[in-house]
C-alpha atoms as a PDB file:
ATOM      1  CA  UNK A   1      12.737  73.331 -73.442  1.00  0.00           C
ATOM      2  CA  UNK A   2      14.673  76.600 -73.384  1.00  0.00           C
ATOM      3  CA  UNK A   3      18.294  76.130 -71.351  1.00  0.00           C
ATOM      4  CA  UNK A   4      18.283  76.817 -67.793  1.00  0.00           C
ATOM      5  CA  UNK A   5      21.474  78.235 -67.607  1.00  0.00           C
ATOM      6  CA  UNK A   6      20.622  80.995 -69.471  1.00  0.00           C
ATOM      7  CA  UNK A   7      18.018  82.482 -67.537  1.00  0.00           C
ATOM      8  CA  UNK A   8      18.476  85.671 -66.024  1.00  0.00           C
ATOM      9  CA  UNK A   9      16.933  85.513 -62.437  1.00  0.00           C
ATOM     10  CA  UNK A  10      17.953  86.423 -59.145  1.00  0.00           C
ATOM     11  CA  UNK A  11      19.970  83.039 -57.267  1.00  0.00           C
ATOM     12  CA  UNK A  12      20.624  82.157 -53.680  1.00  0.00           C
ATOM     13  CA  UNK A  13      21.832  84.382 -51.383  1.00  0.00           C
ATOM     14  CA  UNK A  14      24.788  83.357 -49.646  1.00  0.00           C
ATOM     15  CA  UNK A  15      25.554  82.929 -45.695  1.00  0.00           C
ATOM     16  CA  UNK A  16      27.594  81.486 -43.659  1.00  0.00           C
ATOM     17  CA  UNK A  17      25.067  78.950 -42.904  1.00  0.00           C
ATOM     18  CA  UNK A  18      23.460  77.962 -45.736  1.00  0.00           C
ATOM     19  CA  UNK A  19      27.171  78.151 -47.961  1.00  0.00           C
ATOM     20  CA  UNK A  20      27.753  74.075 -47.092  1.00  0.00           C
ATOM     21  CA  UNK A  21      24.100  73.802 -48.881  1.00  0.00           C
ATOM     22  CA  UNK A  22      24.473  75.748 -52.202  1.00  0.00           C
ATOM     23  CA  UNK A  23      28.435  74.463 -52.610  1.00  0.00           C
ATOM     24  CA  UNK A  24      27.348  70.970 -52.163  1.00  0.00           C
ATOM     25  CA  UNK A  25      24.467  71.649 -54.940  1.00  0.00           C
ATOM     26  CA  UNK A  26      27.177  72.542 -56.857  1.00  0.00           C
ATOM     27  CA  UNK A  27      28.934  69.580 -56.900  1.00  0.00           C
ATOM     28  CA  UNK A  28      26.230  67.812 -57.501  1.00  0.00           C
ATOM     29  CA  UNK A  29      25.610  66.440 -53.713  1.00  0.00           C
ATOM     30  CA  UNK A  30      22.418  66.841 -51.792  1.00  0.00           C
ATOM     31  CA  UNK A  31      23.808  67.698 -48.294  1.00  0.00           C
ATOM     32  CA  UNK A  32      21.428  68.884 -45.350  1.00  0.00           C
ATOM     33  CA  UNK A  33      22.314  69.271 -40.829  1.00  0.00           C
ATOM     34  CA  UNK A  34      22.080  66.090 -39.205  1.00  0.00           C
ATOM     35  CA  UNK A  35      22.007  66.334 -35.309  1.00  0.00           C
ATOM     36  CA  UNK A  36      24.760  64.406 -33.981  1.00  0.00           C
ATOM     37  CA  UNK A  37      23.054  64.623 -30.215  1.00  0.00           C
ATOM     38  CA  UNK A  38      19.526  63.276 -31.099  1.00  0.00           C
ATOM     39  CA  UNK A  39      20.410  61.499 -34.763  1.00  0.00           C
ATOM     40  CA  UNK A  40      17.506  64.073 -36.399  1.00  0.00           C
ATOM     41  CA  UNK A  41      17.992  65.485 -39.781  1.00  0.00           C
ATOM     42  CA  UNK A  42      17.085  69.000 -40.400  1.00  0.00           C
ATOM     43  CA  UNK A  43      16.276  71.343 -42.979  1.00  0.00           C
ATOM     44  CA  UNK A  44      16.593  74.606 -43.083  1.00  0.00           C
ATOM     45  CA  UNK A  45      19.761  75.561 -42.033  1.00  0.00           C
ATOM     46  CA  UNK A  46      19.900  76.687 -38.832  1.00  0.00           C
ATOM     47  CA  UNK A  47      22.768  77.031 -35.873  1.00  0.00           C
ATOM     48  CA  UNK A  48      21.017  74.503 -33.241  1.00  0.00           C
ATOM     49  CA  UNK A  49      18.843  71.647 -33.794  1.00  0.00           C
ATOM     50  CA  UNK A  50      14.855  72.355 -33.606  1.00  0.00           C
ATOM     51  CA  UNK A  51      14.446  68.983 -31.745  1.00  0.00           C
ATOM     52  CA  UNK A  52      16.794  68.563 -29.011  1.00  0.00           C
ATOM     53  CA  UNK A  53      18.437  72.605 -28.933  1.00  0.00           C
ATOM     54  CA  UNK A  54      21.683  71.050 -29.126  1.00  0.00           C
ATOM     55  CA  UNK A  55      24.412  72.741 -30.863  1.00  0.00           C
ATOM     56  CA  UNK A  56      25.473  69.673 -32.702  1.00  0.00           C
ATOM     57  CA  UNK A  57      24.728  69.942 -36.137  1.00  0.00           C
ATOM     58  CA  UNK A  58      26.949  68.387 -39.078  1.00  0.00           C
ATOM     59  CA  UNK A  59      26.236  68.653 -42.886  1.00  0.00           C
ATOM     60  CA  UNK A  60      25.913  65.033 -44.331  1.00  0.00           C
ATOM     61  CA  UNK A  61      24.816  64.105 -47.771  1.00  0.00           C
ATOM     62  CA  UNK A  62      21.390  62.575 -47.854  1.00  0.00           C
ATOM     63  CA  UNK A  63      19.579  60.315 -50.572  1.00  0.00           C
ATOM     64  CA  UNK A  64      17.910  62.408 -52.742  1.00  0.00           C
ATOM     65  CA  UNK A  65      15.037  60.465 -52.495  1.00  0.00           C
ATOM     66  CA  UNK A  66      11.494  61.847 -51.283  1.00  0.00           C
ATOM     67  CA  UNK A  67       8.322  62.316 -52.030  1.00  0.00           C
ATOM     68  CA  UNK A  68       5.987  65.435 -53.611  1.00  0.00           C
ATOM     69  CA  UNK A  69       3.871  66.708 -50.739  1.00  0.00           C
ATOM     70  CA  UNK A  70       2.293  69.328 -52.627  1.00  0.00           C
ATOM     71  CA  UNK A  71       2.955  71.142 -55.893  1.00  0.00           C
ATOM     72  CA  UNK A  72       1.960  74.047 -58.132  1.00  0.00           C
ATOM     73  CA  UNK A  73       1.785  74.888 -61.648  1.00  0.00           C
ATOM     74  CA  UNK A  74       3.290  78.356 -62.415  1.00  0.00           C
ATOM     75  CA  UNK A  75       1.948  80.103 -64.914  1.00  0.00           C
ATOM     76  CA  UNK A  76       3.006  83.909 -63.756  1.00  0.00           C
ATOM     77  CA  UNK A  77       6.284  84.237 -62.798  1.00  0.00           C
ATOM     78  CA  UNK A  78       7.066  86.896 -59.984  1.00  0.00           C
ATOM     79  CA  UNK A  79       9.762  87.870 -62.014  1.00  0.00           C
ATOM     80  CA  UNK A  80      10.115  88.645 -65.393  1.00  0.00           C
ATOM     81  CA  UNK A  81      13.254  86.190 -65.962  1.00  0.00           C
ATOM     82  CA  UNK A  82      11.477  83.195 -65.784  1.00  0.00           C
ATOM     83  CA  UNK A  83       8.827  83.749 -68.177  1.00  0.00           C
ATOM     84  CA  UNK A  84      10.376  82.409 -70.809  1.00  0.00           C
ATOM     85  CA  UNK A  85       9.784  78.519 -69.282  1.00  0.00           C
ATOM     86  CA  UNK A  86       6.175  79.029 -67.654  1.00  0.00           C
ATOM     87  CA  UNK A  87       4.343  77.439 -67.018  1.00  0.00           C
ATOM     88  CA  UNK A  88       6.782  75.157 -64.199  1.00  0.00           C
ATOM     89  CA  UNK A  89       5.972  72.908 -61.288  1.00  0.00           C
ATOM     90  CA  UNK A  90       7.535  74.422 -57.916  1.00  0.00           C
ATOM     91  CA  UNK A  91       6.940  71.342 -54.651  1.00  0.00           C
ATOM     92  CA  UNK A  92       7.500  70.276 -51.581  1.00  0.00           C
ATOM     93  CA  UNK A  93       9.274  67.645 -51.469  1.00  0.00           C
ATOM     94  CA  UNK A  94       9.434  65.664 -47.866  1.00  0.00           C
ATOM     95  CA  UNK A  95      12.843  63.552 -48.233  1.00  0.00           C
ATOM     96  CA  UNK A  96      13.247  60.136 -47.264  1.00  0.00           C
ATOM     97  CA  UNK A  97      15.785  61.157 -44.176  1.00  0.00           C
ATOM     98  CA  UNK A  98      12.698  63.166 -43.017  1.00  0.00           C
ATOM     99  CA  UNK A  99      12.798  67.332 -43.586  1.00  0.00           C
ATOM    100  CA  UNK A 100      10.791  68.638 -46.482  1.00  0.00           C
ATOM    101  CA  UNK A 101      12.067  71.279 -49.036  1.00  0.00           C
ATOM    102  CA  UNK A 102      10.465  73.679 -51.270  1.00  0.00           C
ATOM    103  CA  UNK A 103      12.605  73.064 -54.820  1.00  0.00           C
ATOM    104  CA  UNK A 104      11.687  73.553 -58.734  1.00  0.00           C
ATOM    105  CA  UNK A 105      10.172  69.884 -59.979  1.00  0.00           C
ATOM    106  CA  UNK A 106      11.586  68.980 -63.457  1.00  0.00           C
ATOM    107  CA  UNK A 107       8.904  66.757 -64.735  1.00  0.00           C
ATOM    108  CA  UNK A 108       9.705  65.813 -68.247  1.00  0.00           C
ATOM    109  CA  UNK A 109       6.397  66.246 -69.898  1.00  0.00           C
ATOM    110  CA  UNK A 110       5.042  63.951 -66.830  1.00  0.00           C
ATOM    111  CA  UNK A 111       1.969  64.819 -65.116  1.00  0.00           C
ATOM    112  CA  UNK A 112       2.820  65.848 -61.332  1.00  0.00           C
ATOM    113  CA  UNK A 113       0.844  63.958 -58.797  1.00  0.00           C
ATOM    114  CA  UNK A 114       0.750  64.384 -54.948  1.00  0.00           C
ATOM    115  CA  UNK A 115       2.770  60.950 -53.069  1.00  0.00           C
ATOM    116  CA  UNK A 116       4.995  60.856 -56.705  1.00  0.00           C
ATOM    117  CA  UNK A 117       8.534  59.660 -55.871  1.00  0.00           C
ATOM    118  CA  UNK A 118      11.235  62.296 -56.759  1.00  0.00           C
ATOM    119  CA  UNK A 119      15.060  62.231 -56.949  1.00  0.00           C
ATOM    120  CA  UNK A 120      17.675  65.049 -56.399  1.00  0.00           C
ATOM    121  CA  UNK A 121      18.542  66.361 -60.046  1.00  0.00           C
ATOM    122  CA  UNK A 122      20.973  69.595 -59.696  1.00  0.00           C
ATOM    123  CA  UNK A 123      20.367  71.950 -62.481  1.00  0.00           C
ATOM    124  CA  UNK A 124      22.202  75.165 -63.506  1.00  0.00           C
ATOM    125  CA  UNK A 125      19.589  77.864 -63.373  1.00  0.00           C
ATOM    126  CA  UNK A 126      21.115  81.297 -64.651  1.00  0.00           C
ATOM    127  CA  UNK A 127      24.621  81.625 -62.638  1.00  0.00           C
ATOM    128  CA  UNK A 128      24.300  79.047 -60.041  1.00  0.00           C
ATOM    129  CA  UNK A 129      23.613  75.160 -59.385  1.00  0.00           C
ATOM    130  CA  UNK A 130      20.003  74.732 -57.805  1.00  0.00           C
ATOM    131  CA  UNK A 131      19.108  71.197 -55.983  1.00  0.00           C
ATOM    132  CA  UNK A 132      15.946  70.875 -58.116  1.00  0.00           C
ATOM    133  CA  UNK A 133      14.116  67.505 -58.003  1.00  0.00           C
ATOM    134  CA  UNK A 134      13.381  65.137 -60.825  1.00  0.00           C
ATOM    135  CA  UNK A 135      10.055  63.171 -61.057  1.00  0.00           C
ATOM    136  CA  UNK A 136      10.869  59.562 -60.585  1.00  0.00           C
ATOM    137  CA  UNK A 137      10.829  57.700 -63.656  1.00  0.00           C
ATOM    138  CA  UNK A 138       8.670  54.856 -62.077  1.00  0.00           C
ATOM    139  CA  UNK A 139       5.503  57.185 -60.662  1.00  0.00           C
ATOM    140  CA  UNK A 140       3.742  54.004 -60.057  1.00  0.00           C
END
């Protein structure tokens, strides 16, 4: 498989609140908002929680651990840089503390399957850490 790093696509763009995201990414942390009013965890960032409107949110690292809710094979890149590894498996990936992200699915020569356990696997994707997801070893 050709190197990740090298790739030559467009990253994240960076905000005050979504920074606490993409630097814990980095580090090799999954971290989303946990509501500290109503004890919900939320995904995407955001500046109030969607469940209770309460302005209490804290970033906490979560599992890792979820589940793939949907996926798709891509075989036509919207941009040129990521030809080079089509076709790839792009998800939805509901976590075990609740929210569901859209992420890239490394699968490892493994067939994706909808219900397949995942795990958090940071890669380095051109010039910046991405919290990509990892099929589970164990799809049984």
């Amino acid at each position: 498989m050709t190197d990740l790093s090298e790739l030559k696509v467009p990253g994240p763009i960076f905000e005050p609140l979504n920074t606490p995201f993409w630097d814990s990414a980095a580090e090799g942390v999954l971290k989303i908002q946990h509501c500290q009013s109503c004890q919900s965890h939320v995904f995407y960032p955001r500046p109030i929680c969607p469940h209770c409107w309460a302005d209490a949110l804290e970033w906490v690292a979560v599992s890792g651990q979820g589940q793939l809710k949907s996926y798709s094979e891509i075989h036509k890149p919207g941009h040129p840089g990521w030809a080079s590894i089509a076709p790839y498996v792009v998800g939805l990936v509901r976590l075990r503390e609740g929210p569901t992200l859209l992420s890239h699915i490394l699968t490892d020569g493994q067939a994706p399957r909808v219900g397949a356990p995942v795990d958090f696997a940071p890669t380095r994707i051109g010039e910046n850490t991405l919290p990509c997801f990892r099929l589970a070893k164990d799809m049984t």
